[in-house]
PDB file of N, CA and C in Angstrom:
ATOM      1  N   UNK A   1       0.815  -1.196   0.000  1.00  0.00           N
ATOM      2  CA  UNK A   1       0.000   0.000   0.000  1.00  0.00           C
ATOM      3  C   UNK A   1       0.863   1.266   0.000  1.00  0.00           C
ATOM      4  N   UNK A   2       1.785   1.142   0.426  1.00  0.00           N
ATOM      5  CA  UNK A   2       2.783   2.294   0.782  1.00  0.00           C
ATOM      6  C   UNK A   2       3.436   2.413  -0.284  1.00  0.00           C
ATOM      7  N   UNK A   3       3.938   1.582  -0.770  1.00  0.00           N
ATOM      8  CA  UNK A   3       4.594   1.356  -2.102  1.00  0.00           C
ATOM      9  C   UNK A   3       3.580   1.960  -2.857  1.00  0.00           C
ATOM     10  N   UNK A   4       2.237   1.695  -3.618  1.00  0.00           N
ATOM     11  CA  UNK A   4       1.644   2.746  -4.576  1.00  0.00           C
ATOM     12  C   UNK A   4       1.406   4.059  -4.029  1.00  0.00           C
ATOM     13  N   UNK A   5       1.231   4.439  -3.031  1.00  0.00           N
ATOM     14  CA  UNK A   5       1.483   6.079  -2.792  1.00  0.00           C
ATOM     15  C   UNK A   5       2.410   6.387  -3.329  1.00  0.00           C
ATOM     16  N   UNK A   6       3.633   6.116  -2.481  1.00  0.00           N
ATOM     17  CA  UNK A   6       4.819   6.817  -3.476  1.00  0.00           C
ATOM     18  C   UNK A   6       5.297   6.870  -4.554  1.00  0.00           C
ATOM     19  N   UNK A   7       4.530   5.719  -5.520  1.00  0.00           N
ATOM     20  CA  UNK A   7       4.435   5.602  -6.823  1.00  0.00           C
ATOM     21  C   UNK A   7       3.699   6.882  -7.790  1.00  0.00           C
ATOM     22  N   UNK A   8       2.625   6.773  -6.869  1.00  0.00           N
ATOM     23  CA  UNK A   8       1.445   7.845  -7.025  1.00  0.00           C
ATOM     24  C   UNK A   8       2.201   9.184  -7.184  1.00  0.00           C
ATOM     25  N   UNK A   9       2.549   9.664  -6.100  1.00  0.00           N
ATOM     26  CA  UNK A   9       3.332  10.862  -5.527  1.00  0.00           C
ATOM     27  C   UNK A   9       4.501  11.330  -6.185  1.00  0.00           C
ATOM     28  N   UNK A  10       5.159  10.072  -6.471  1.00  0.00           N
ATOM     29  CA  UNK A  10       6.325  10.696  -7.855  1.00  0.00           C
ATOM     30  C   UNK A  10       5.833  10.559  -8.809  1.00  0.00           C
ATOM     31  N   UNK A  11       4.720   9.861  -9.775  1.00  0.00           N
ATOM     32  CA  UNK A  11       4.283  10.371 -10.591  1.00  0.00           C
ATOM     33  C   UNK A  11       3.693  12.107 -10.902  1.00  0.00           C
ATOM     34  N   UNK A  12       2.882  12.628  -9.741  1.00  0.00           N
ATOM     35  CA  UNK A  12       2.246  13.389 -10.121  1.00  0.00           C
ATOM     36  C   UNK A  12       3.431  14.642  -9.815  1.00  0.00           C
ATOM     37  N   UNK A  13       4.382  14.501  -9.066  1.00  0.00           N
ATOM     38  CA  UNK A  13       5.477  15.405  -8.902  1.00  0.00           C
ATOM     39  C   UNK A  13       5.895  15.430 -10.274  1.00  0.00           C
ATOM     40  N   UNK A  14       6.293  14.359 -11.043  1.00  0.00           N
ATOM     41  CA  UNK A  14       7.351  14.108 -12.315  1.00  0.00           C
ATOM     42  C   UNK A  14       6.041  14.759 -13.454  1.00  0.00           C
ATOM     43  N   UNK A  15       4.860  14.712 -13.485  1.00  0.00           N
ATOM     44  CA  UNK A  15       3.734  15.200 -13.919  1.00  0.00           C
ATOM     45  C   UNK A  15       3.593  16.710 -14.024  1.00  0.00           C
ATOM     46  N   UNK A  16       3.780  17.277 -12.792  1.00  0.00           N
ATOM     47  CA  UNK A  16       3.610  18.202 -12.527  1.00  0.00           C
ATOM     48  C   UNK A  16       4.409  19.220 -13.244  1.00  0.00           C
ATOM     49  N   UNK A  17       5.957  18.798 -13.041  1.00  0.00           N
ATOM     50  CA  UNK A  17       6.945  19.370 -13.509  1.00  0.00           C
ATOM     51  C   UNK A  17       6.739  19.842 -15.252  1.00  0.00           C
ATOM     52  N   UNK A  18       6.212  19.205 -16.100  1.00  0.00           N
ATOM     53  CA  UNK A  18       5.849  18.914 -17.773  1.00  0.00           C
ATOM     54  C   UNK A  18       4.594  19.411 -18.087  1.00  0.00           C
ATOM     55  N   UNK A  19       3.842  20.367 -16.735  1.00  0.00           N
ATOM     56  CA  UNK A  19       2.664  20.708 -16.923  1.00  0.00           C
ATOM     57  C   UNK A  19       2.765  22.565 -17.663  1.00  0.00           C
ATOM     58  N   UNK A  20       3.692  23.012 -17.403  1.00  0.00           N
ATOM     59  CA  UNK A  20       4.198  24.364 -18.127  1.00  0.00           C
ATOM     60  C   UNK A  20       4.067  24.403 -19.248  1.00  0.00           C
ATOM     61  N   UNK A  21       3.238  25.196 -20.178  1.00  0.00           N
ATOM     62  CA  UNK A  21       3.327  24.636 -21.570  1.00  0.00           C
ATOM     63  C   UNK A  21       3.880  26.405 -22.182  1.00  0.00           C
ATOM     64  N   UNK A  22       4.939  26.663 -22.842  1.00  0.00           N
ATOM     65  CA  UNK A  22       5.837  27.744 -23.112  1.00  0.00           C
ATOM     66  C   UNK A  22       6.471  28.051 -22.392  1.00  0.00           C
ATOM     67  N   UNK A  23       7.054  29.651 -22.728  1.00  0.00           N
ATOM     68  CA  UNK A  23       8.179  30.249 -21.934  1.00  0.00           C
ATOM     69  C   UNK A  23       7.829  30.588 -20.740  1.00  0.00           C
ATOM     70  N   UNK A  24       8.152  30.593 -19.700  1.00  0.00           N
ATOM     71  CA  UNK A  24       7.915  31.187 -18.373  1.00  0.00           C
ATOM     72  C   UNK A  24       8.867  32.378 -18.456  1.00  0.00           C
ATOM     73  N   UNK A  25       9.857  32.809 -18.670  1.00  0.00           N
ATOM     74  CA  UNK A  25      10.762  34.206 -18.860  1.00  0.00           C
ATOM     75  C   UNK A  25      10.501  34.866 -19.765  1.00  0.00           C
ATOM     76  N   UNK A  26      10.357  36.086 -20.211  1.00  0.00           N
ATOM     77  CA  UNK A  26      10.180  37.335 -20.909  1.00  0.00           C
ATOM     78  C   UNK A  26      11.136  37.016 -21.894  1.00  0.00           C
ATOM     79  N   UNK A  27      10.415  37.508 -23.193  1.00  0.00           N
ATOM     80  CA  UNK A  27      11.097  37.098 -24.223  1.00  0.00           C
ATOM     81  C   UNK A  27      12.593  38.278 -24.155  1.00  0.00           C
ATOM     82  N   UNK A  28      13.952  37.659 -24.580  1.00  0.00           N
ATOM     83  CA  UNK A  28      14.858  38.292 -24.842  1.00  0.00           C
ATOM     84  C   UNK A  28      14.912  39.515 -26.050  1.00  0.00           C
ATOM     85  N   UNK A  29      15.771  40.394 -25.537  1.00  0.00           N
ATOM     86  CA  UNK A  29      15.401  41.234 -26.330  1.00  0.00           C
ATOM     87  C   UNK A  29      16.801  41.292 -27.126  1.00  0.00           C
ATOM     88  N   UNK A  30      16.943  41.696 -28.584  1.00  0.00           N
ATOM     89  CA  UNK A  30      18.192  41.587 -29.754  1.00  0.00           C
ATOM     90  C   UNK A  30      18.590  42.953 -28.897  1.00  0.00           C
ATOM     91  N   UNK A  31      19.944  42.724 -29.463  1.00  0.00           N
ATOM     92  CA  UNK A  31      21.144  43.981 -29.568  1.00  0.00           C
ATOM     93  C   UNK A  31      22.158  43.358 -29.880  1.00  0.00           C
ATOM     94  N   UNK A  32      23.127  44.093 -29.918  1.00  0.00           N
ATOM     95  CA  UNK A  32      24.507  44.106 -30.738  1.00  0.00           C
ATOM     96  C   UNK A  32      25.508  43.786 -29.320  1.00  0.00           C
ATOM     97  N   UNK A  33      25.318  43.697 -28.369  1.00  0.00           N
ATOM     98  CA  UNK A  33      26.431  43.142 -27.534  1.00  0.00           C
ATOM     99  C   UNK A  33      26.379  41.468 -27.659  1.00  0.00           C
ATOM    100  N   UNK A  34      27.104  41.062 -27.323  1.00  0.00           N
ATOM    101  CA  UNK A  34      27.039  39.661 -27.061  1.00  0.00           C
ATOM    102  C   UNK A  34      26.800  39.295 -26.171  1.00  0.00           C
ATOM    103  N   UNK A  35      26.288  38.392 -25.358  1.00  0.00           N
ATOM    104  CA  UNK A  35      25.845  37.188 -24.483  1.00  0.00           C
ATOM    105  C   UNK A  35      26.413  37.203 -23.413  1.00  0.00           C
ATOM    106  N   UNK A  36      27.811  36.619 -23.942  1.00  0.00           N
ATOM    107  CA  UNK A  36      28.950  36.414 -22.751  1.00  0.00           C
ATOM    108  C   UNK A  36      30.312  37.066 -23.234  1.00  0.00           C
ATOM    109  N   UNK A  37      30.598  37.474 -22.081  1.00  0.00           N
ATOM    110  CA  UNK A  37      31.663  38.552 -22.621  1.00  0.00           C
ATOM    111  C   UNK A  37      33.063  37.768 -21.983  1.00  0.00           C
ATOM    112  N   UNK A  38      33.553  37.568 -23.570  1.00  0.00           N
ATOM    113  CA  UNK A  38      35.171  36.632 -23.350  1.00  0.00           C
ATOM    114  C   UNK A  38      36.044  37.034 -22.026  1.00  0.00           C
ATOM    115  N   UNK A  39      36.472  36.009 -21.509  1.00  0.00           N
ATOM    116  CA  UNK A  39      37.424  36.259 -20.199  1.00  0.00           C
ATOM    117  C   UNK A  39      39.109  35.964 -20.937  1.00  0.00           C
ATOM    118  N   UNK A  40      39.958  36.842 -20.202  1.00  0.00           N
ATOM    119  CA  UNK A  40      41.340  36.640 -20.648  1.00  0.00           C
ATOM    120  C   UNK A  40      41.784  35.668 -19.949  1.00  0.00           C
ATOM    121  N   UNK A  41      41.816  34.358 -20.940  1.00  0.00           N
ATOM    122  CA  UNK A  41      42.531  33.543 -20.010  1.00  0.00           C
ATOM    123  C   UNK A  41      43.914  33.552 -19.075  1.00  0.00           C
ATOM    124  N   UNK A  42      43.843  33.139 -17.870  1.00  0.00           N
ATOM    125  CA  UNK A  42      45.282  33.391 -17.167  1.00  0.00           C
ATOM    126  C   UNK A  42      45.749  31.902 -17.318  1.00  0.00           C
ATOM    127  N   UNK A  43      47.205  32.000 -17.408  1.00  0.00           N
ATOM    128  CA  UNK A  43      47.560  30.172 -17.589  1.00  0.00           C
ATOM    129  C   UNK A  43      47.537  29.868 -15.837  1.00  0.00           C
ATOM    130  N   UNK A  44      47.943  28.587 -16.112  1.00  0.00           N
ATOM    131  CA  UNK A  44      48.139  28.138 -14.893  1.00  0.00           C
ATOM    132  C   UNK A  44      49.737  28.065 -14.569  1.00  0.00           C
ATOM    133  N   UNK A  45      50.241  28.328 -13.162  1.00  0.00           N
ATOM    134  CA  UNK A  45      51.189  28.658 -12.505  1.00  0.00           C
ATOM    135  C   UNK A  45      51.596  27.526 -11.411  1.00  0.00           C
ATOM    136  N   UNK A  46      53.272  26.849 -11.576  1.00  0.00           N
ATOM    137  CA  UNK A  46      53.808  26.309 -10.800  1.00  0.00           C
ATOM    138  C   UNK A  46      53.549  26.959  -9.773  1.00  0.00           C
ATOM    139  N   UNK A  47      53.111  26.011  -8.381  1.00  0.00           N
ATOM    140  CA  UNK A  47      52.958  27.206  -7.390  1.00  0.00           C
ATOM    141  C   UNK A  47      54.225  26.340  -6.007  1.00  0.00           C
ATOM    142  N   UNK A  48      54.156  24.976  -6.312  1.00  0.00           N
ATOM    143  CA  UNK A  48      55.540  24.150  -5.395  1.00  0.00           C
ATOM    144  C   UNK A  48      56.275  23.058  -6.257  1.00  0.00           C
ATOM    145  N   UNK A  49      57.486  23.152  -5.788  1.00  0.00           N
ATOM    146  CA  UNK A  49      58.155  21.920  -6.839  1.00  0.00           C
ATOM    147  C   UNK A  49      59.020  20.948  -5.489  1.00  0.00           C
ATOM    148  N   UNK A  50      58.904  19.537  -5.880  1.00  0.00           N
ATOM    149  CA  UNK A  50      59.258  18.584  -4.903  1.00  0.00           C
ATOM    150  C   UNK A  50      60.303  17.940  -6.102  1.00  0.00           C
ATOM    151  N   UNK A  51      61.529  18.279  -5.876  1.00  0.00           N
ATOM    152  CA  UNK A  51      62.785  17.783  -6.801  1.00  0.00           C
ATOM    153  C   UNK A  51      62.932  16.463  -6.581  1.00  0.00           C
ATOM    154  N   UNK A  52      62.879  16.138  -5.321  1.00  0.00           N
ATOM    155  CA  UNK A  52      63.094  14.672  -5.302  1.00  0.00           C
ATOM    156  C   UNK A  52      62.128  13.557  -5.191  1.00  0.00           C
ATOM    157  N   UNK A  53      60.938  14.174  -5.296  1.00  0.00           N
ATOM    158  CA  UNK A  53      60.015  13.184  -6.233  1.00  0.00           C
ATOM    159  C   UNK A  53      59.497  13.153  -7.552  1.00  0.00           C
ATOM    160  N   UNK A  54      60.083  14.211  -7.896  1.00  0.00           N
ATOM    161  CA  UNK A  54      60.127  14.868  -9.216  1.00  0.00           C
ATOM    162  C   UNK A  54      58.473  15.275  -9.810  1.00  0.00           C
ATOM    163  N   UNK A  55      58.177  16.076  -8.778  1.00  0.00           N
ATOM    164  CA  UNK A  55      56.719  16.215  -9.511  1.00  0.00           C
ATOM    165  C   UNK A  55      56.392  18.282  -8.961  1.00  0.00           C
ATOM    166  N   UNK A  56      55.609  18.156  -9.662  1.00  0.00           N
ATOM    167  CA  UNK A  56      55.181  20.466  -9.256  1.00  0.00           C
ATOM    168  C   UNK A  56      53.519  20.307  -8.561  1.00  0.00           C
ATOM    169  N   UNK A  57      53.265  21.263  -8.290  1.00  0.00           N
ATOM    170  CA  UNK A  57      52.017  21.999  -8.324  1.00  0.00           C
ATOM    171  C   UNK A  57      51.458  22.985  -9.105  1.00  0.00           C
ATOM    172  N   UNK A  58      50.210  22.599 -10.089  1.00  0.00           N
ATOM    173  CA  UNK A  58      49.855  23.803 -10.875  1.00  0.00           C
ATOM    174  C   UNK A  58      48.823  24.556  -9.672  1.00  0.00           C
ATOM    175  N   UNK A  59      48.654  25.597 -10.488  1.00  0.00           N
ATOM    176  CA  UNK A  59      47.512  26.056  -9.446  1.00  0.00           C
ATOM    177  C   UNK A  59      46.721  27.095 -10.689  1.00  0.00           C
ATOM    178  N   UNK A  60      45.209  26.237 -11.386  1.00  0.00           N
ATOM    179  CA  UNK A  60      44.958  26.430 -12.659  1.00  0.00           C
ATOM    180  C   UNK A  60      43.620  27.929 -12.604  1.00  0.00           C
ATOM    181  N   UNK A  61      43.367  27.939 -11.015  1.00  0.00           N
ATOM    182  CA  UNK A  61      42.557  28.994 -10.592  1.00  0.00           C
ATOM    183  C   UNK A  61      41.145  28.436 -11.209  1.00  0.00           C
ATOM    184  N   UNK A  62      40.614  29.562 -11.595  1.00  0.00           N
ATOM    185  CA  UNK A  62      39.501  29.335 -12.366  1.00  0.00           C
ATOM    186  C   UNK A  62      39.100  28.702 -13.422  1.00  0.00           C
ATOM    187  N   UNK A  63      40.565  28.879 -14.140  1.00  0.00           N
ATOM    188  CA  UNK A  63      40.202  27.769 -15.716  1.00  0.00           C
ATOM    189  C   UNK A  63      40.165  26.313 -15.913  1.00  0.00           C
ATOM    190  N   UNK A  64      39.349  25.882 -16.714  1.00  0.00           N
ATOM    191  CA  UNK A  64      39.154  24.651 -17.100  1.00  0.00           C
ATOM    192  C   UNK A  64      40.801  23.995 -16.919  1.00  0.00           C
ATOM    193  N   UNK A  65      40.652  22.752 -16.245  1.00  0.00           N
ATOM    194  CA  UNK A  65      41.447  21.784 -16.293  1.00  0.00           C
ATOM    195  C   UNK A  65      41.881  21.007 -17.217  1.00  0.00           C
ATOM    196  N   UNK A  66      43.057  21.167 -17.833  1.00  0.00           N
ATOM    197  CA  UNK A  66      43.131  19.317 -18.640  1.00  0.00           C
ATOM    198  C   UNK A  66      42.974  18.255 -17.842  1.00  0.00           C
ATOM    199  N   UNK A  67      42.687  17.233 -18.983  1.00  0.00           N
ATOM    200  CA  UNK A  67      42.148  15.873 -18.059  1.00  0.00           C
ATOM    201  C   UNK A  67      43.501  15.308 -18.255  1.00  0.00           C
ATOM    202  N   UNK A  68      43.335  14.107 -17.086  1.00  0.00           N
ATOM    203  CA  UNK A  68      44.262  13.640 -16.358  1.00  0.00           C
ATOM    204  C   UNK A  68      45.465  12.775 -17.190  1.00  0.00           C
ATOM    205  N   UNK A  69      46.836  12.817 -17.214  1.00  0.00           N
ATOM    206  CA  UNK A  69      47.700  12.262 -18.379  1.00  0.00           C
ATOM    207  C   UNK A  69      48.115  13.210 -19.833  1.00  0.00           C
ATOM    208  N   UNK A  70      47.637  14.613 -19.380  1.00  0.00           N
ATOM    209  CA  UNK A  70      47.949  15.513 -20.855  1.00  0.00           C
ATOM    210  C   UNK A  70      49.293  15.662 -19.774  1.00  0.00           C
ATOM    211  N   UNK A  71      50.305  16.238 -21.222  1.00  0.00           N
ATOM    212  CA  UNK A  71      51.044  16.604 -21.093  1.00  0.00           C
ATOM    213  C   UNK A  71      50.964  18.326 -21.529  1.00  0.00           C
ATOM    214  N   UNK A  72      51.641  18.380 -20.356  1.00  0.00           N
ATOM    215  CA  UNK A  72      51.765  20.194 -20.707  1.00  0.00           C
ATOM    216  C   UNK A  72      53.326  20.945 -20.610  1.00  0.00           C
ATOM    217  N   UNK A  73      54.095  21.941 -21.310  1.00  0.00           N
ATOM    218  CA  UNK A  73      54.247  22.529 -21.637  1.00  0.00           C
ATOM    219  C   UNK A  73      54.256  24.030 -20.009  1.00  0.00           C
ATOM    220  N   UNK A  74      56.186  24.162 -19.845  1.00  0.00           N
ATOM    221  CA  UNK A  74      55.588  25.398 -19.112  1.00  0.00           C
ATOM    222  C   UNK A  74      56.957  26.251 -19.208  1.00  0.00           C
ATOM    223  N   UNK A  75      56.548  27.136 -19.624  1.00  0.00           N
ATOM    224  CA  UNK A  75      57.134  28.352 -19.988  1.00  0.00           C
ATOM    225  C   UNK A  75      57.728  29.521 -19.067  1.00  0.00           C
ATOM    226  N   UNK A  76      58.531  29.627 -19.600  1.00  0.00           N
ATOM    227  CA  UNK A  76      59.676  31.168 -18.455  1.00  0.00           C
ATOM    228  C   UNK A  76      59.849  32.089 -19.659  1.00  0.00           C
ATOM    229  N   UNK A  77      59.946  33.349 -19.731  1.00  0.00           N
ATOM    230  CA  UNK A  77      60.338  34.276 -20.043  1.00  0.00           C
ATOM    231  C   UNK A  77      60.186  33.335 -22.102  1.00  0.00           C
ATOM    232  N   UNK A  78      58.904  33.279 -22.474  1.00  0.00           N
ATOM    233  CA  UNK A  78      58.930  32.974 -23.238  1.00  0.00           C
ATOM    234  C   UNK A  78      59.792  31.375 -23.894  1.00  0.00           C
ATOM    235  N   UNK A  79      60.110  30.982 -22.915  1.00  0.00           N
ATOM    236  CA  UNK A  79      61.189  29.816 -23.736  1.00  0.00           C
ATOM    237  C   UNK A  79      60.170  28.891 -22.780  1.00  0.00           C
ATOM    238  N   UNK A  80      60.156  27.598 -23.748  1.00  0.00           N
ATOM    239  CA  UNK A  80      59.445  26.286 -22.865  1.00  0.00           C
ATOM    240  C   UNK A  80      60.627  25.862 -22.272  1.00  0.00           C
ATOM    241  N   UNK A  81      60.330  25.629 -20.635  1.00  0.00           N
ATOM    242  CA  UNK A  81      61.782  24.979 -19.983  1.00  0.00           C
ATOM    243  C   UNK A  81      61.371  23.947 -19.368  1.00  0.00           C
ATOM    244  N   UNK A  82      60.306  23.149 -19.571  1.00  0.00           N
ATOM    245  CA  UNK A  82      59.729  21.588 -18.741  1.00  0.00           C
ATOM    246  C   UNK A  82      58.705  21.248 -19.457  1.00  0.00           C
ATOM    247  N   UNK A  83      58.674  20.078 -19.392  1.00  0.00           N
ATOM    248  CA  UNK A  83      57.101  19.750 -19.682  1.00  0.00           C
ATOM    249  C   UNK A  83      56.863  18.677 -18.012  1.00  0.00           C
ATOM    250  N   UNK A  84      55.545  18.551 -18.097  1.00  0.00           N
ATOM    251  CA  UNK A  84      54.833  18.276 -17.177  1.00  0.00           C
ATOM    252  C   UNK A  84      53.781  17.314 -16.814  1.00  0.00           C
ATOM    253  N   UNK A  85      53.299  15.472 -16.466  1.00  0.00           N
ATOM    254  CA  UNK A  85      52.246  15.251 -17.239  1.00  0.00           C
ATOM    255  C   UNK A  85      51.118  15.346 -15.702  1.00  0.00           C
ATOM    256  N   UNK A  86      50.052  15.505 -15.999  1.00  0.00           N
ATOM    257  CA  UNK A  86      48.881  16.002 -15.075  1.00  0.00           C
ATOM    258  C   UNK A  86      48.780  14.489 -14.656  1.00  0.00           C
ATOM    259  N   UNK A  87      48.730  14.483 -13.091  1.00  0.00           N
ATOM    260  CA  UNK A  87      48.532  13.445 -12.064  1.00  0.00           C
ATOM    261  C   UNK A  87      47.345  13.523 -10.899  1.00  0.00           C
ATOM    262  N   UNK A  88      47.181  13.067 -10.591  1.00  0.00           N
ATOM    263  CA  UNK A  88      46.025  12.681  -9.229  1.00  0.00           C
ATOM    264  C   UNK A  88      47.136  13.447  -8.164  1.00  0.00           C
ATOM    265  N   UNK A  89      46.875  14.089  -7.062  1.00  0.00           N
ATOM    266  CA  UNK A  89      45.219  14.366  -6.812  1.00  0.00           C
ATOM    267  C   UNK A  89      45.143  15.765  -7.408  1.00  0.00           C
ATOM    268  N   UNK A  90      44.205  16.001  -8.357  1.00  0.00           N
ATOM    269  CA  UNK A  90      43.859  16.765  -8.465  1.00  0.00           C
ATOM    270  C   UNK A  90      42.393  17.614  -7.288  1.00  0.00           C
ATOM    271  N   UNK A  91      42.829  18.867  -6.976  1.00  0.00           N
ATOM    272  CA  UNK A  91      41.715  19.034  -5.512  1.00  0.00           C
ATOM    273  C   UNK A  91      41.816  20.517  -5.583  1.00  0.00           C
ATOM    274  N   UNK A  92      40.258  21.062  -6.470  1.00  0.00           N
ATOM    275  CA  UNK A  92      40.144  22.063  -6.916  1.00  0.00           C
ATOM    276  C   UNK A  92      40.782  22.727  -7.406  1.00  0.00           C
ATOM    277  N   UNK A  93      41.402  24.172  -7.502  1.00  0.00           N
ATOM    278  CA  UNK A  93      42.145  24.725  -8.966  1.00  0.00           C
ATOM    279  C   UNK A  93      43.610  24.311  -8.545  1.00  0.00           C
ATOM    280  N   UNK A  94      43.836  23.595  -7.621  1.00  0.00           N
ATOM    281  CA  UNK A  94      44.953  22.810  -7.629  1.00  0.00           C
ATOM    282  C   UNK A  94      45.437  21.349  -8.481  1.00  0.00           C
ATOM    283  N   UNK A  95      46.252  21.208  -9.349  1.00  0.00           N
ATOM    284  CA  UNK A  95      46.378  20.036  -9.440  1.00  0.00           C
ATOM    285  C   UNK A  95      47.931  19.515 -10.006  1.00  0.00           C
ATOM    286  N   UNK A  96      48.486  18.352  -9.374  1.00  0.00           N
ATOM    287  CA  UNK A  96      49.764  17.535  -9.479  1.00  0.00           C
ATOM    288  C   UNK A  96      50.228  17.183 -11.087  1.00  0.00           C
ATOM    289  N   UNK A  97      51.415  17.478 -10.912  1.00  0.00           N
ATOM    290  CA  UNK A  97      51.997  16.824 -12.542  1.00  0.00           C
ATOM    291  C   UNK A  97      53.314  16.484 -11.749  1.00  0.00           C
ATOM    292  N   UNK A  98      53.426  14.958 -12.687  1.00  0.00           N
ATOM    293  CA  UNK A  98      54.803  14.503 -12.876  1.00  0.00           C
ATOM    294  C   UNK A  98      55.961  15.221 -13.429  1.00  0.00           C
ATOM    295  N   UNK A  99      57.301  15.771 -13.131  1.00  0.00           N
ATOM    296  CA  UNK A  99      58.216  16.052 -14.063  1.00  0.00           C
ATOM    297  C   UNK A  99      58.492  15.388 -15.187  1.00  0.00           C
ATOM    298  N   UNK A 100      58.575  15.550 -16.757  1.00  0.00           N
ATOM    299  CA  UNK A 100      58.672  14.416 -17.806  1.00  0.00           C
ATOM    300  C   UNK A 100      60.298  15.019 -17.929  1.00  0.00           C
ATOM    301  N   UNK A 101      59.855  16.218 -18.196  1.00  0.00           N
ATOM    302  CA  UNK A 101      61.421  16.536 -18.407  1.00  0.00           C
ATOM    303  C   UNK A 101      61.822  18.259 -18.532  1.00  0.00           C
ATOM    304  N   UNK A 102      62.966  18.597 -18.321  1.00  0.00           N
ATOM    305  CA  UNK A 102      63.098  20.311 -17.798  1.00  0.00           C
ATOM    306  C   UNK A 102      63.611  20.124 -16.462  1.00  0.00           C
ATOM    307  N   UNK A 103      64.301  21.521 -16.320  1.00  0.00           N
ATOM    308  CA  UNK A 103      64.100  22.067 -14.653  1.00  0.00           C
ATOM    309  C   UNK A 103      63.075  22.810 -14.378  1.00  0.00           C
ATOM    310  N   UNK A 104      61.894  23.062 -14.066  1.00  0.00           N
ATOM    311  CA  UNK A 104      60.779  24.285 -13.609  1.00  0.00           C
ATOM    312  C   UNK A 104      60.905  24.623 -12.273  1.00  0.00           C
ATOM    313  N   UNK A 105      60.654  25.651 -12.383  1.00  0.00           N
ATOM    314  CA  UNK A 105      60.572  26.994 -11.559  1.00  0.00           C
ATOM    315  C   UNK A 105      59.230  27.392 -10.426  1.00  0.00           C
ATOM    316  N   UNK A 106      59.360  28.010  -9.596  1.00  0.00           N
ATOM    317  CA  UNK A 106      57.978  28.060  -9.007  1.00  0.00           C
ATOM    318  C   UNK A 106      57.628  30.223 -10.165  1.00  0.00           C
ATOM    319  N   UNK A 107      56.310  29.373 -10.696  1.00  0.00           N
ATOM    320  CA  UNK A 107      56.478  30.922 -11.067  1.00  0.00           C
ATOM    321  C   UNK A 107      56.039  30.401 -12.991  1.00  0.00           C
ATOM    322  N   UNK A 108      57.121  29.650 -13.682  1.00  0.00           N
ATOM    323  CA  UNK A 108      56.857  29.120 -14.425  1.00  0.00           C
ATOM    324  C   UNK A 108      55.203  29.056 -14.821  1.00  0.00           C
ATOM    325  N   UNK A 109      54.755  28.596 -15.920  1.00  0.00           N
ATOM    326  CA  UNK A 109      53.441  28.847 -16.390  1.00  0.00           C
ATOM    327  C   UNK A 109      53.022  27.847 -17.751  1.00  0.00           C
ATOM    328  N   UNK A 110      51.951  27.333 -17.917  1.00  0.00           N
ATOM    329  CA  UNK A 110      51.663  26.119 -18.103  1.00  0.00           C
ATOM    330  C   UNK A 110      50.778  26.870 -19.508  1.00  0.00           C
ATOM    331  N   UNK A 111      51.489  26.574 -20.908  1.00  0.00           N
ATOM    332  CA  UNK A 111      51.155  26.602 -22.330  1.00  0.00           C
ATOM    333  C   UNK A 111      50.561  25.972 -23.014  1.00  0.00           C
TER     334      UNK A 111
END
């Protein structure tokens, strides 16, 4: 018995939801700006380096992450001086890379 109530009850919830028929928000209005207004991406920045386990810290802030095993690319004063490959744990705009190869820098910056 209990069992068809709540059968009942998420039906008419899941019902309910599909009962809106059009827009509920005010139609948008045209102009010449755009939507979303482009952000300058900042790279991401060595922020600790552990030499003798041979691995850094990016610290990618706000921007999208590569997924896990890219290799990246990190740059000083214009010259690439390491590359880097992205490791676990990644834990919010923080995340671990292996040294592949280079010396990097804290400061260094990820291309």
């Amino acid at each position: 018995m209990a069992r068809h109530s709540i059968i009942m009850l998420v039906g008419l919830v899941w019902a309910s939801g599909c009962a809106t028929v059009g827009p509920t928000t005010p139609a948008l209005q045209k102009t010449d700006q755009p939507l979303l207004q482009p952000s300058v991406a900042v790279p991401a920045t060595v922020t600790l380096i552990n030499r003798d386990l041979r691995f850094v810290v990016l610290d990618f802030g706000d921007r999208p992450r590569p997924p896990l095993g890219t290799v990246v690319e990190l740059v000083r004063d214009e010259q690439v001086v390491a590359r880097v490959q992205l490791t676990e744990p990644m834990r919010g705009r923080f995340v671990t890379a292996d040294i592949v190869e280079g010396e990097p820098r804290v400061g260094d910056q990820v291309r």
